[in-house]
PDB file of N, CA and C in Angstrom:
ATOM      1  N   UNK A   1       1.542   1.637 -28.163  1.00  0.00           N
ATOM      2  CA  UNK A   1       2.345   2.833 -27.995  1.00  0.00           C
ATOM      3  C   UNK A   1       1.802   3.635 -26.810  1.00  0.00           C
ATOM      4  N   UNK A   2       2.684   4.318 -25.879  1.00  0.00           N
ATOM      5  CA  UNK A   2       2.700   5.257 -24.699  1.00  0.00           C
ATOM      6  C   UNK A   2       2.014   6.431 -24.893  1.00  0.00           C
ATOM      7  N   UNK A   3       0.264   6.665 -24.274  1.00  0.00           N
ATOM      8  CA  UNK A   3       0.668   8.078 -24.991  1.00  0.00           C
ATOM      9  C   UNK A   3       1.536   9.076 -24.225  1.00  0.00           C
ATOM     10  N   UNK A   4       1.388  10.230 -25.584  1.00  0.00           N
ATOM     11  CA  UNK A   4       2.359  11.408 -24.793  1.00  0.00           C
ATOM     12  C   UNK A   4       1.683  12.412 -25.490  1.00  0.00           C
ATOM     13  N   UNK A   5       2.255  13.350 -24.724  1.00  0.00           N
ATOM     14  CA  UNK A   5       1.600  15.085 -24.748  1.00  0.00           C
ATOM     15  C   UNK A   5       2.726  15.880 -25.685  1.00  0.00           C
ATOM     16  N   UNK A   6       1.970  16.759 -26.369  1.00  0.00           N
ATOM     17  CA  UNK A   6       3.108  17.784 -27.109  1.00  0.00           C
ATOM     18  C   UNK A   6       3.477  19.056 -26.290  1.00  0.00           C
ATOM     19  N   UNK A   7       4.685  19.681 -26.812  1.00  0.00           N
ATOM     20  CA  UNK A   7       5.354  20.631 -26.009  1.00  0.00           C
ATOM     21  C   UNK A   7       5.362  21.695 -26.873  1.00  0.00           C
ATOM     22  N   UNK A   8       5.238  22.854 -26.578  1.00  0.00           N
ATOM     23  CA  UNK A   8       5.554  23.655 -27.858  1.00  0.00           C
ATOM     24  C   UNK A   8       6.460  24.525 -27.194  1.00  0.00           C
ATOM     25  N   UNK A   9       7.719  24.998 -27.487  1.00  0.00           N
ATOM     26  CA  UNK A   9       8.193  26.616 -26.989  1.00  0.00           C
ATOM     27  C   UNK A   9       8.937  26.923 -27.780  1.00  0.00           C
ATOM     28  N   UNK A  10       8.914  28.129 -27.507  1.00  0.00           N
ATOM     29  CA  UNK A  10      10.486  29.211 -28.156  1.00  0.00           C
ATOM     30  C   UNK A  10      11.608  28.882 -27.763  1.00  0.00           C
ATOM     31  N   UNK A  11      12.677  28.704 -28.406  1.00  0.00           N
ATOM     32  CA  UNK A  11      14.142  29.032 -27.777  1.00  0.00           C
ATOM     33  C   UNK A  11      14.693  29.739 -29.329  1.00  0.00           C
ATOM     34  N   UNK A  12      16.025  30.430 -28.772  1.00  0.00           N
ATOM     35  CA  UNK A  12      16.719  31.057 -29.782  1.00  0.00           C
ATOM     36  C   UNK A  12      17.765  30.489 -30.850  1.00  0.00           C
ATOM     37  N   UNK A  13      17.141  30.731 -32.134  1.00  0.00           N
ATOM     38  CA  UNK A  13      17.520  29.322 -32.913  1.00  0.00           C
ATOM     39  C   UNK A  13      18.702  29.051 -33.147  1.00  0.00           C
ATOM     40  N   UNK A  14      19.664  30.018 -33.030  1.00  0.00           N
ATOM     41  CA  UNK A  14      21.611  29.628 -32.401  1.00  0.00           C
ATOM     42  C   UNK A  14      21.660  28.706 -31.671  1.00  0.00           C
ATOM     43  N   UNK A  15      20.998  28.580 -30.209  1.00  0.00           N
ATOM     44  CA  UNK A  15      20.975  27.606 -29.034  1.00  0.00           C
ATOM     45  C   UNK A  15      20.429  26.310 -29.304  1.00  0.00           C
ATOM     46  N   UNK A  16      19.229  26.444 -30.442  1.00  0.00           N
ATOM     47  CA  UNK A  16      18.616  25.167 -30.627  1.00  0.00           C
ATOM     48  C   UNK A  16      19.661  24.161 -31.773  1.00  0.00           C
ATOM     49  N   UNK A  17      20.534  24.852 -32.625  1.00  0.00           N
ATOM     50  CA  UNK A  17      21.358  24.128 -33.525  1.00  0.00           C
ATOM     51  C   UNK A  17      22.070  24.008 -32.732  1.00  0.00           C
ATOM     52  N   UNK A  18      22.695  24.577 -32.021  1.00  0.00           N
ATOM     53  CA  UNK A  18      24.047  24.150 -30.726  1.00  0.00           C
ATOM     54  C   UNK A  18      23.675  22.708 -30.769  1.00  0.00           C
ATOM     55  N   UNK A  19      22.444  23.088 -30.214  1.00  0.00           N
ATOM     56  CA  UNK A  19      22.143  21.807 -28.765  1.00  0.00           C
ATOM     57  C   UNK A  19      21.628  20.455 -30.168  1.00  0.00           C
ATOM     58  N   UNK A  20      21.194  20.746 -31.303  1.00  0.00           N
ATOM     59  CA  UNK A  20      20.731  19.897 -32.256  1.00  0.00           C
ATOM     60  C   UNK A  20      22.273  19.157 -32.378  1.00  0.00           C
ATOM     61  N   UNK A  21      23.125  20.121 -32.790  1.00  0.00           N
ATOM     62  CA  UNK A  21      24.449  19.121 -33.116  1.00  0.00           C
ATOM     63  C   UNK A  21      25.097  18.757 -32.041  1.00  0.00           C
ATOM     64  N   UNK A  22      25.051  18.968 -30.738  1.00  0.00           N
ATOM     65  CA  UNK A  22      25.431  18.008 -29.612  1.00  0.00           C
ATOM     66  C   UNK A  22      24.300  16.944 -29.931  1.00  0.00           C
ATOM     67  N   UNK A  23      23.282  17.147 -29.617  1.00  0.00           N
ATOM     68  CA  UNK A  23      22.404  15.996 -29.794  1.00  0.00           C
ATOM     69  C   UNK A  23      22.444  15.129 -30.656  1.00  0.00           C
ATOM     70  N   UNK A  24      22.766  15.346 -31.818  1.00  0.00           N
ATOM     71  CA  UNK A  24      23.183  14.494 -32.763  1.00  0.00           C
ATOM     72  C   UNK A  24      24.138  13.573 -32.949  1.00  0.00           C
ATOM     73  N   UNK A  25      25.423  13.822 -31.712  1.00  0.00           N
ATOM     74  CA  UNK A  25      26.412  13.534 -31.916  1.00  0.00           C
ATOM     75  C   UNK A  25      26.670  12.117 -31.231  1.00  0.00           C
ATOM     76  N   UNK A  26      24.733  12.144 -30.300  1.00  0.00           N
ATOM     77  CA  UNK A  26      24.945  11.481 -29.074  1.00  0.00           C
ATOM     78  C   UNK A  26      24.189  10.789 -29.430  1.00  0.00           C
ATOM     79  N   UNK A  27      23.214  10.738 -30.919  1.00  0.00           N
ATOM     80  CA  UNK A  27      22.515   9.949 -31.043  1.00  0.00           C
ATOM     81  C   UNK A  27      20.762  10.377 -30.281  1.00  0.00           C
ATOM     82  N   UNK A  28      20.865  11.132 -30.069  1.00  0.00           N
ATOM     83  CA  UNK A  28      19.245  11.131 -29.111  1.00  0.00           C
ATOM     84  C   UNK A  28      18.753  12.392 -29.821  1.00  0.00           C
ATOM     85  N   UNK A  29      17.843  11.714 -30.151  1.00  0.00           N
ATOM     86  CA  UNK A  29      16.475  13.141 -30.826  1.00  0.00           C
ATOM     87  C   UNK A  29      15.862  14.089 -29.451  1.00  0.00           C
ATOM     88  N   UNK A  30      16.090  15.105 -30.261  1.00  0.00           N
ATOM     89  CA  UNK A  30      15.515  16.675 -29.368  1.00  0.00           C
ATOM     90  C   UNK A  30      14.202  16.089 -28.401  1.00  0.00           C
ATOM     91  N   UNK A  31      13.338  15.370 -28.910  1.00  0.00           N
ATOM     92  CA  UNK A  31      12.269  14.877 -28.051  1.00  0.00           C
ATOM     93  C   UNK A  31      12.758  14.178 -26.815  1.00  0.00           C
ATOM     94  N   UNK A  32      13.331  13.267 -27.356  1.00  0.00           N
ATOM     95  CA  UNK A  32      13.711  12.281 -26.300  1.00  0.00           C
ATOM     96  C   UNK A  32      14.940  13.062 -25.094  1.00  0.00           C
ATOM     97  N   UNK A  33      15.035  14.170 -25.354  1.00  0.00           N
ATOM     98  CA  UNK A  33      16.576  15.302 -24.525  1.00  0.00           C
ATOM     99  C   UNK A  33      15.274  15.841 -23.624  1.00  0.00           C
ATOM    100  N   UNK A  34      14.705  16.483 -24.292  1.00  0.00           N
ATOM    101  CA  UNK A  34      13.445  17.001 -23.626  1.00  0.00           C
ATOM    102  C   UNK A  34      12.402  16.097 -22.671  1.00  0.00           C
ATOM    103  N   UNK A  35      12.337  15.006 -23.146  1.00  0.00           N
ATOM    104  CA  UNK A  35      11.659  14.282 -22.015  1.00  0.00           C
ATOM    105  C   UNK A  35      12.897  13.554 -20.604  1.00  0.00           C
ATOM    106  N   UNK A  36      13.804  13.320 -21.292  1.00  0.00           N
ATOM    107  CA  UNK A  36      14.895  13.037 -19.939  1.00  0.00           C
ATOM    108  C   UNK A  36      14.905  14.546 -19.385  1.00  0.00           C
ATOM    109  N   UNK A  37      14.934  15.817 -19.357  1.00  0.00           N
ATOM    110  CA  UNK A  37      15.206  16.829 -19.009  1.00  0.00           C
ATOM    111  C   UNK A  37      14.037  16.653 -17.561  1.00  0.00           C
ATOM    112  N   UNK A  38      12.682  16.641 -18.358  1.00  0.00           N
ATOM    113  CA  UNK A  38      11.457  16.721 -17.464  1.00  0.00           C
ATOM    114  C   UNK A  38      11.465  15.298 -16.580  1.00  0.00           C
ATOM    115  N   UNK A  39      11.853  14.064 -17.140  1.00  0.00           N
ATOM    116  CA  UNK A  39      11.700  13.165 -16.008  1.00  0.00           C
ATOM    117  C   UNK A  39      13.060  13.854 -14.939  1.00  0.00           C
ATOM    118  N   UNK A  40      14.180  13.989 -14.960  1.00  0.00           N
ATOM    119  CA  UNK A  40      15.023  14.514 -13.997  1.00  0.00           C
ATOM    120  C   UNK A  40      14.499  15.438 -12.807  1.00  0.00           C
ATOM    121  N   UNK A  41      13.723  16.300 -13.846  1.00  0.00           N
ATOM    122  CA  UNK A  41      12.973  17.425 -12.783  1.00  0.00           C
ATOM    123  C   UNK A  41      11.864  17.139 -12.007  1.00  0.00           C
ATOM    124  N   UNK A  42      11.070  15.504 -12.172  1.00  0.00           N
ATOM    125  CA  UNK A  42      10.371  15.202 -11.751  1.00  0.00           C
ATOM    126  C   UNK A  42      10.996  14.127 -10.685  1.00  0.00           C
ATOM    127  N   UNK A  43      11.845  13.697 -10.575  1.00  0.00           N
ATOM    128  CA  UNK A  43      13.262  12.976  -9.817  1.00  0.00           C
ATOM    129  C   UNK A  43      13.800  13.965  -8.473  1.00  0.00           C
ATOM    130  N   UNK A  44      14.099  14.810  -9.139  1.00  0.00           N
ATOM    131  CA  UNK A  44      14.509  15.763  -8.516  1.00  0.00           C
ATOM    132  C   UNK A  44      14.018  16.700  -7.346  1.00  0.00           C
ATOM    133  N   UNK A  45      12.513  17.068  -8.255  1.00  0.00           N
ATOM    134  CA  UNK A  45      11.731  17.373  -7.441  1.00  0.00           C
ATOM    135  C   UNK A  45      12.491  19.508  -7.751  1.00  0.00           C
ATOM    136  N   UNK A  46      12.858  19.359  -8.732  1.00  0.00           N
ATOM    137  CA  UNK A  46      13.677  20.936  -9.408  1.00  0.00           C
ATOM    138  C   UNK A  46      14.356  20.559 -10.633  1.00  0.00           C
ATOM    139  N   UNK A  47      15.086  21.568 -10.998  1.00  0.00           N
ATOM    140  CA  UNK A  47      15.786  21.851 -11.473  1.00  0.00           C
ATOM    141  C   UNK A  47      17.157  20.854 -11.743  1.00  0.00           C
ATOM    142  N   UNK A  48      17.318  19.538 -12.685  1.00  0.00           N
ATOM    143  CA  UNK A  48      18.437  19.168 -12.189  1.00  0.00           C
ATOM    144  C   UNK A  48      19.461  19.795 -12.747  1.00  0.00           C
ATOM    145  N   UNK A  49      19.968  21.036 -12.227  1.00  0.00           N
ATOM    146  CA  UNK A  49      21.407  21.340 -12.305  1.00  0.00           C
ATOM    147  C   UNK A  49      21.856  22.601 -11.659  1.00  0.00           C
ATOM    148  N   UNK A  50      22.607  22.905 -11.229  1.00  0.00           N
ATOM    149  CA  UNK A  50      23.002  24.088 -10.366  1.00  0.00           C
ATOM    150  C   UNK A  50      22.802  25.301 -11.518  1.00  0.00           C
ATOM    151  N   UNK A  51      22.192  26.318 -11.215  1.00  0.00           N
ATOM    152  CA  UNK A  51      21.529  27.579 -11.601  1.00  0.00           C
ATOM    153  C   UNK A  51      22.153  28.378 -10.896  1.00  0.00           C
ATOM    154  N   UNK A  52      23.118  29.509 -11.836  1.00  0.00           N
ATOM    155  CA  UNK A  52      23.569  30.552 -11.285  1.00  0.00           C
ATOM    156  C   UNK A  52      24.339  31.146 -12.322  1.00  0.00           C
ATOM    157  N   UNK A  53      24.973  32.792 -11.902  1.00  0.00           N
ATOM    158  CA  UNK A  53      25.069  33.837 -12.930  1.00  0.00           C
ATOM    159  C   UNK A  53      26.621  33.288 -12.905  1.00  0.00           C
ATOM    160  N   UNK A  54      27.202  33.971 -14.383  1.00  0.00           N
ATOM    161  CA  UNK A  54      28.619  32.949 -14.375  1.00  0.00           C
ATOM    162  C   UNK A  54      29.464  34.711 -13.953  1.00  0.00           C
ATOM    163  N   UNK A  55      30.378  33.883 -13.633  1.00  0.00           N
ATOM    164  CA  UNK A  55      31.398  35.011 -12.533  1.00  0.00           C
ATOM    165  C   UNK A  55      31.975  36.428 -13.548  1.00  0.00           C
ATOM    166  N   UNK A  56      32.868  36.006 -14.968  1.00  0.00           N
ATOM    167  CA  UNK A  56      32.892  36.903 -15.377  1.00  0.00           C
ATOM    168  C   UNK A  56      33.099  36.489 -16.984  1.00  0.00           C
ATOM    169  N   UNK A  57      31.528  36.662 -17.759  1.00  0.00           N
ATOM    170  CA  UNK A  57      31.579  36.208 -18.935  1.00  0.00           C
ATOM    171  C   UNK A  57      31.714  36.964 -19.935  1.00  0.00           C
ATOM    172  N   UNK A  58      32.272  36.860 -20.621  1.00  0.00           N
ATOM    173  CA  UNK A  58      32.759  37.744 -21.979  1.00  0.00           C
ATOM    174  C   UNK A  58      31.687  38.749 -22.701  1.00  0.00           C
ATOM    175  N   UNK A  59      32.066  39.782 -23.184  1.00  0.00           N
ATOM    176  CA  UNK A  59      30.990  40.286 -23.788  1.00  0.00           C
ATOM    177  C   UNK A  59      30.601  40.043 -25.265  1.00  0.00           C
ATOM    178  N   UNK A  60      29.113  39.619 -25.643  1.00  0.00           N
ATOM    179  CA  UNK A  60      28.893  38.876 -26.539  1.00  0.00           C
ATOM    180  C   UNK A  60      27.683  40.300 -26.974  1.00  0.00           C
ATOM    181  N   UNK A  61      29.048  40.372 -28.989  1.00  0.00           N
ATOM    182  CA  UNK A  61      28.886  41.104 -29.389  1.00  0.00           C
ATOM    183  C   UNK A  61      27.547  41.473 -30.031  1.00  0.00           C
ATOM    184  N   UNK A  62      27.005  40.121 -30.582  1.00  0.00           N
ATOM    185  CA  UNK A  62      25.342  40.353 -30.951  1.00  0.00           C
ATOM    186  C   UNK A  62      24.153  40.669 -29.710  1.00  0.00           C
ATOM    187  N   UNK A  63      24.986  40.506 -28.750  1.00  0.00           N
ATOM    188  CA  UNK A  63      23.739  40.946 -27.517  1.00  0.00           C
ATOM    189  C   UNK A  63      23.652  42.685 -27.236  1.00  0.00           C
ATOM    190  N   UNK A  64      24.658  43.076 -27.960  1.00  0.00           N
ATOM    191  CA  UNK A  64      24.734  44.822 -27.572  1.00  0.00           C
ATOM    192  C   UNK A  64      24.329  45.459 -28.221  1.00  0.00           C
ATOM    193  N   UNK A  65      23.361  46.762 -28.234  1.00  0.00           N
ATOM    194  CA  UNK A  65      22.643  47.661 -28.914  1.00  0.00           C
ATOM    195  C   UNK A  65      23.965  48.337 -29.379  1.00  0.00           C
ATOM    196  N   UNK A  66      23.154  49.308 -30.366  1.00  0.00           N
ATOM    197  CA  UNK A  66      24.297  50.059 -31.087  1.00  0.00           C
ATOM    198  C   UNK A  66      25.383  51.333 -30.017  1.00  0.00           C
ATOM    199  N   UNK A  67      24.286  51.687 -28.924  1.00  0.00           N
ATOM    200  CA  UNK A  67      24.948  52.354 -27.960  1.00  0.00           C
ATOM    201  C   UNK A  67      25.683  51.684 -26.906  1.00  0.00           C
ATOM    202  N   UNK A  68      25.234  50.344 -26.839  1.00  0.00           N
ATOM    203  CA  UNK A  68      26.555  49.837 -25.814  1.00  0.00           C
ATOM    204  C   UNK A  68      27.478  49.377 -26.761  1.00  0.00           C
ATOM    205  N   UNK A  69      27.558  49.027 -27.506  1.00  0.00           N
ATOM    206  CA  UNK A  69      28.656  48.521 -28.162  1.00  0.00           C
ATOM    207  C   UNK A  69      29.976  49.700 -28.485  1.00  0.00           C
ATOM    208  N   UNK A  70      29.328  51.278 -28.848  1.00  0.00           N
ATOM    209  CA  UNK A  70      30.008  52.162 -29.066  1.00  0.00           C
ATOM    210  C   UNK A  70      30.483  52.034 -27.442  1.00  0.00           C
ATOM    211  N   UNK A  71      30.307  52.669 -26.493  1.00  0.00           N
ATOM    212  CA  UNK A  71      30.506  52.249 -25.212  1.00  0.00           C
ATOM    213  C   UNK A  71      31.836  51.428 -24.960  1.00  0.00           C
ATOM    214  N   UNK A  72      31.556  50.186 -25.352  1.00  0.00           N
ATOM    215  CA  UNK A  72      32.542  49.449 -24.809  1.00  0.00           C
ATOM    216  C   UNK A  72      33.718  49.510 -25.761  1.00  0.00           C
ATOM    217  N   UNK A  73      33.396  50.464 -27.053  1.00  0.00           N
ATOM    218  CA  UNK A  73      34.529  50.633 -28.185  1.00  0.00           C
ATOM    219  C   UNK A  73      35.444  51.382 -27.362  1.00  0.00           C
ATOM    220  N   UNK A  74      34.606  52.496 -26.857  1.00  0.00           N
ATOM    221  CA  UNK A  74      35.392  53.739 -26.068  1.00  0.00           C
ATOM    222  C   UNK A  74      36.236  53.073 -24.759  1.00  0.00           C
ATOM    223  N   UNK A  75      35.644  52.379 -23.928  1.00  0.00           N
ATOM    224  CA  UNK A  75      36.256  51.566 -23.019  1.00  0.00           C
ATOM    225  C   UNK A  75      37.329  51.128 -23.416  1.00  0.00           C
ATOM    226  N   UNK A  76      37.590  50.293 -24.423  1.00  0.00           N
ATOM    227  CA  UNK A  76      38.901  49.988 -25.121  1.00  0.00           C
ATOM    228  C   UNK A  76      39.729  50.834 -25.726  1.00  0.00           C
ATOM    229  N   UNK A  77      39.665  51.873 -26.216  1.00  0.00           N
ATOM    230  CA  UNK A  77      40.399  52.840 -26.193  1.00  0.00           C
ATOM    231  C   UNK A  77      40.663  53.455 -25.363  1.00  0.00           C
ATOM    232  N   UNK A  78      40.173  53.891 -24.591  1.00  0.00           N
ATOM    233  CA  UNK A  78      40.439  54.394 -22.749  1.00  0.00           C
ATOM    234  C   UNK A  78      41.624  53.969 -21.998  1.00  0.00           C
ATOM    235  N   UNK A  79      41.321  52.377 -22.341  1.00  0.00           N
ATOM    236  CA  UNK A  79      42.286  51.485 -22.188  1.00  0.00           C
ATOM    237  C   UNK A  79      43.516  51.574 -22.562  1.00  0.00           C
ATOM    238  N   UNK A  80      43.498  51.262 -23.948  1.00  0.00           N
ATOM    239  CA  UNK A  80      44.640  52.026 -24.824  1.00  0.00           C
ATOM    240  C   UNK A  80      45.540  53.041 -24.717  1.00  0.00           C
ATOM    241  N   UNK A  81      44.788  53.840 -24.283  1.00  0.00           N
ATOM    242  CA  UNK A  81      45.499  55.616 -24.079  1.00  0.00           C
ATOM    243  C   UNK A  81      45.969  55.245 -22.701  1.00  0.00           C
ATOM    244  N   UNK A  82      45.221  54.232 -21.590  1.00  0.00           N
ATOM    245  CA  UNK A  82      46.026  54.782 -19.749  1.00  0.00           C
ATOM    246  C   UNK A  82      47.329  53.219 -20.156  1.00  0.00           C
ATOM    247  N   UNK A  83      47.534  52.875 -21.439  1.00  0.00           N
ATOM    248  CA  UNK A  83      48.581  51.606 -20.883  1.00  0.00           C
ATOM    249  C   UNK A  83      48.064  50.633 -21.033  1.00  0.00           C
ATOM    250  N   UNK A  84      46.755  50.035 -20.340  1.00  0.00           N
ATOM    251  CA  UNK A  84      46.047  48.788 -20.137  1.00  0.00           C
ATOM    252  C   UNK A  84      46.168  47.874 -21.098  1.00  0.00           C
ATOM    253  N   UNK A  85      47.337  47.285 -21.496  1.00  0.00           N
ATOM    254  CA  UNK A  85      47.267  46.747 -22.457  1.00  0.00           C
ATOM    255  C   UNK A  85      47.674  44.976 -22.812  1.00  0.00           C
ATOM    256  N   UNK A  86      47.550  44.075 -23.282  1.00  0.00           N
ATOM    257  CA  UNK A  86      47.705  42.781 -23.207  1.00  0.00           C
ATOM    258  C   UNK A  86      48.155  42.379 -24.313  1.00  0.00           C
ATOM    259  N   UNK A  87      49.344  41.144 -24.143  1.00  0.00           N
ATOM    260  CA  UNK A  87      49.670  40.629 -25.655  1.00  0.00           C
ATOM    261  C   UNK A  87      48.713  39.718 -25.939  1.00  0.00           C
ATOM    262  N   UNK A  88      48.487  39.392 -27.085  1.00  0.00           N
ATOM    263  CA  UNK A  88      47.810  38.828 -27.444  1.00  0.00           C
ATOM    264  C   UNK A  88      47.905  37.101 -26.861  1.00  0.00           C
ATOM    265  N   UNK A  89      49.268  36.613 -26.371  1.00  0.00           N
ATOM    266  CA  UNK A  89      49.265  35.656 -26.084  1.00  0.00           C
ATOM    267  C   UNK A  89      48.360  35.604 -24.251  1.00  0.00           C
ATOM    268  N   UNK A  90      48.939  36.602 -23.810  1.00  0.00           N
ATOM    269  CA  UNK A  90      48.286  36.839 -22.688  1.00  0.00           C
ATOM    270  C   UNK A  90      47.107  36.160 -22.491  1.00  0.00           C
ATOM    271  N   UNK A  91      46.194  37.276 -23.664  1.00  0.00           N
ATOM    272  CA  UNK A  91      44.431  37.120 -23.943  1.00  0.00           C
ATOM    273  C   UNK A  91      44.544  35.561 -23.842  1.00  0.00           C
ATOM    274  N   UNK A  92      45.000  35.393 -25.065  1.00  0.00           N
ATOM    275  CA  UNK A  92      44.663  33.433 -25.210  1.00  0.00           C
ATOM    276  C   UNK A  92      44.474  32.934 -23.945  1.00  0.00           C
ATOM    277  N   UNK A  93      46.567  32.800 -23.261  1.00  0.00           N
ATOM    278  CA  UNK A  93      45.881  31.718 -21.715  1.00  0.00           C
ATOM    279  C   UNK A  93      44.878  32.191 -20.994  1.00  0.00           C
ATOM    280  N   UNK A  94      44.515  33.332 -20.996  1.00  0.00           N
ATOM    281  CA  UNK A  94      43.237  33.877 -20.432  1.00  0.00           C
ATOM    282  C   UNK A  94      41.900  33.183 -20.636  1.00  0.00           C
ATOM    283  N   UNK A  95      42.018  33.848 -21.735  1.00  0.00           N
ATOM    284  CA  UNK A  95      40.315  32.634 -22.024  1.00  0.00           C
ATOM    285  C   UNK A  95      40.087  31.298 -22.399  1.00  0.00           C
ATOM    286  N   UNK A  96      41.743  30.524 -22.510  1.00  0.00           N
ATOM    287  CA  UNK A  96      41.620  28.980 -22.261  1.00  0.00           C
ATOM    288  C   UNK A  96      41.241  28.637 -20.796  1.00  0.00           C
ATOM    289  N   UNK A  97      42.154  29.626 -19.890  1.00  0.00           N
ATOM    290  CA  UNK A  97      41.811  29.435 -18.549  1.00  0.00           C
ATOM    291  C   UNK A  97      40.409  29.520 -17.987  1.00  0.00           C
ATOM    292  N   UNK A  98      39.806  30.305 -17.947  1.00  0.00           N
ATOM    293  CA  UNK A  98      38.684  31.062 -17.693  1.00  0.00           C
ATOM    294  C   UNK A  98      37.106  30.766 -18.436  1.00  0.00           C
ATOM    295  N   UNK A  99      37.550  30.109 -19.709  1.00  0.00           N
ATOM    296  CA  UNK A  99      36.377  29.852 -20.393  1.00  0.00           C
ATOM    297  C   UNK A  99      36.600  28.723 -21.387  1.00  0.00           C
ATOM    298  N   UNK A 100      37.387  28.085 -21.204  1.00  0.00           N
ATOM    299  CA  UNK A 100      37.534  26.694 -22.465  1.00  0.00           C
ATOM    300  C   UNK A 100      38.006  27.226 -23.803  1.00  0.00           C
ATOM    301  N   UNK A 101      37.932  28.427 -24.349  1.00  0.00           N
ATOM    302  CA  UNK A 101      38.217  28.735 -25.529  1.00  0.00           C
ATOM    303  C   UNK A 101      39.447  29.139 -26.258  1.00  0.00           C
TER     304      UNK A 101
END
């Protein structure tokens, strides 16, 4: 047997079941994702994959303190009161377009 070195880190455990049930789906244990990750970057000589901020991503409600969230309540009512307003079908092709969902 090869040896090998252990890894230890944090990630946020929403992201790690994400990525557990993609991984699962594909057949490859979290170890073995993690070591193709690092041989790539050692291939690579970086990062293999384009790194950058996404253009305009939704606001994600567990990331907001209790004062931004009131905030962006008011924003939507703001909204409300000048007109700004969307049917709901609108929203949809919107964020099929824009974000897969």
């Amino acid at each position: 047997m090869a040896r090998t070195a252990s890894i230890f880190t944090r990630v946020e455990p929403s992201i790690k079941e994400q990525a557990e049930e993609v991984l699962d789906q594909l057949g490859i244990p979290m170890s073995n994702a993690v070591g193709m990750f690092l041989r790539q970057v050692v291939l690579q000589r970086g990062i293999p994959f384009e790194m950058k901020l996404p253009g305009n991503a939704p606001t994600v409600f567990g990331a907001l303190t209790k004062e931004q969230f009131a905030a962006e309540i008011n924003k939507g009512l703001s909204d409300i009161d000048a007109g700004r307003v969307y049917s709901a079908e609108r929203i949809e092709e919107e964020m099929d377009r824009d974000f897969g969902v």
